[in-house]
Protein backbone atom coordinates (compact mmCIF):
# COMPACT_ATOMS: atom_id res chain seq x y z
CA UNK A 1 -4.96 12.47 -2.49
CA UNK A 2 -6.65 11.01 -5.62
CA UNK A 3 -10.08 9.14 -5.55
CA UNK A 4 -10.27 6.57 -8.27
CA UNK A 5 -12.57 7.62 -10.57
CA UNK A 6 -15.83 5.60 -10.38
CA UNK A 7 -15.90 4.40 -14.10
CA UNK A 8 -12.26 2.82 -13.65
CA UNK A 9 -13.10 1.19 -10.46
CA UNK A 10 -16.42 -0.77 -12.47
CA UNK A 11 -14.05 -1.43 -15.21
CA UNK A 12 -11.64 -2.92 -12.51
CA UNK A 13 -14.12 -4.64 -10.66
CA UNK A 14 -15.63 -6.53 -13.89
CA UNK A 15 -11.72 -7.56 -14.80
CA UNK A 16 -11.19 -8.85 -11.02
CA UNK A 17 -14.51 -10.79 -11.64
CA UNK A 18 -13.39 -12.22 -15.14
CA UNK A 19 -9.86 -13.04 -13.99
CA UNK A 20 -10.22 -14.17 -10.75
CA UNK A 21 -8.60 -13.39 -7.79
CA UNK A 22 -5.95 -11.05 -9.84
CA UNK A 23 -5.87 -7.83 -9.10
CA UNK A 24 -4.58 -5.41 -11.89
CA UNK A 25 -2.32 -3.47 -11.14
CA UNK A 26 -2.35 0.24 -9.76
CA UNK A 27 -1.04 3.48 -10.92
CA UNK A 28 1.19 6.01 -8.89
CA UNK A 29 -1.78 7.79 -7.51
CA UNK A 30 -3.95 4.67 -7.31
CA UNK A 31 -1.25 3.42 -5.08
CA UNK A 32 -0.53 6.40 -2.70
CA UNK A 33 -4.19 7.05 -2.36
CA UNK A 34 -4.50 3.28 -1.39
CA UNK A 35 -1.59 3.84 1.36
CA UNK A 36 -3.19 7.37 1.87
CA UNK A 37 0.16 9.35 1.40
CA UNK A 38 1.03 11.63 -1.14
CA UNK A 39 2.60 10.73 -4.41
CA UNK A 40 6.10 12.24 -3.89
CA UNK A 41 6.40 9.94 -0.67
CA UNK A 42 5.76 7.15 -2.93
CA UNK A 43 8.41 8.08 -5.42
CA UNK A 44 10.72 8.20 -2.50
CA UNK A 45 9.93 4.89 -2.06
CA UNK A 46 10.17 3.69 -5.46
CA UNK A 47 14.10 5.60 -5.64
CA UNK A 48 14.87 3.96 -2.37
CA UNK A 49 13.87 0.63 -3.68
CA UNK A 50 11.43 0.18 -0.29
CA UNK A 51 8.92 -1.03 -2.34
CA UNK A 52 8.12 -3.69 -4.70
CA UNK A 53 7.07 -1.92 -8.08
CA UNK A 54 6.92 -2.38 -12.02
CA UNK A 55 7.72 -0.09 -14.56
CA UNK A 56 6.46 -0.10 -18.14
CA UNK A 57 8.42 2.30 -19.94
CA UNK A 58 8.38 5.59 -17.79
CA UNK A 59 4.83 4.30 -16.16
CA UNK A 60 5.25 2.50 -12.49
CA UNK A 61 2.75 -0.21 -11.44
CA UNK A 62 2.21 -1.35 -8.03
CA UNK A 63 0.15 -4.41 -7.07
CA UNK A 64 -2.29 -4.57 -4.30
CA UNK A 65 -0.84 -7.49 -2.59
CA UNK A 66 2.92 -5.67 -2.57
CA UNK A 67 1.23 -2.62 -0.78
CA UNK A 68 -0.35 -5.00 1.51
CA UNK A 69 2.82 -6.70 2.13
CA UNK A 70 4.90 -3.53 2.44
CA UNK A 71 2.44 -2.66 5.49
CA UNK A 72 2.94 -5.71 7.22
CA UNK A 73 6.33 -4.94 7.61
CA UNK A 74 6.15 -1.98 8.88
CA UNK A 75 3.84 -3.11 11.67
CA UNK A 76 4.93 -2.42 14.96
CA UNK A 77 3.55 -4.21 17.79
CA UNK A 78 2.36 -2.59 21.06
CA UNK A 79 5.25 -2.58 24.15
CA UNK A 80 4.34 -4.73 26.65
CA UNK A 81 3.89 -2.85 30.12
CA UNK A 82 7.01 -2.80 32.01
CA UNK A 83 6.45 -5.14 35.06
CA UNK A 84 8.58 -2.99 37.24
CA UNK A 85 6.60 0.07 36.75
CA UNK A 86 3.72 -1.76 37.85
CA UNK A 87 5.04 -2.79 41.30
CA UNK A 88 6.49 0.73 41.55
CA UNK A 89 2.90 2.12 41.21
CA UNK A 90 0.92 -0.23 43.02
């Protein structure tokens, strides 16, 4: 995994600040660091179309809210107990 570097994150950080609420927008390993899977995964994404991207010439761009959005729906919600188990067991 890839740790943004510290100087990038300041320079980020004073854009965010100057911009408002816009986030710029994150590079391959930016991304997968930020999702905390590797970069090929990613690119399987990005060839499967699973997740919202840019691309600037040969570069791909991912913004924070798409990776936030992309693990929403992937969110699986806890089973509820089965109520028959429970009278069988107590």
């Amino acid at each position: 995994m890839v740790d943004i570097d510290p100087t990038v994150r300041a320079a980020r950080q004073r854009d965010r600040r100057r911009d408002g609420d816009a986030d710029p927008p994150l590079t391959l390993a930016e991304a997968a660091a930020y999702l905390n899977v590797s970069q090929r995964f990613m690119r399987r994404l990005v060839a499967e179309r699973r997740i919202a991207f840019h691309k600037l010439g040969h570069l791909l761009r991912f913004r924070v809210a798409d990776l936030d959005r992309f693990l929403a729906a992937g969110r699986v919600e806890p089973a509820e107990p089965n109520l028959l188990l429970r009278r069988l067991r107590g």
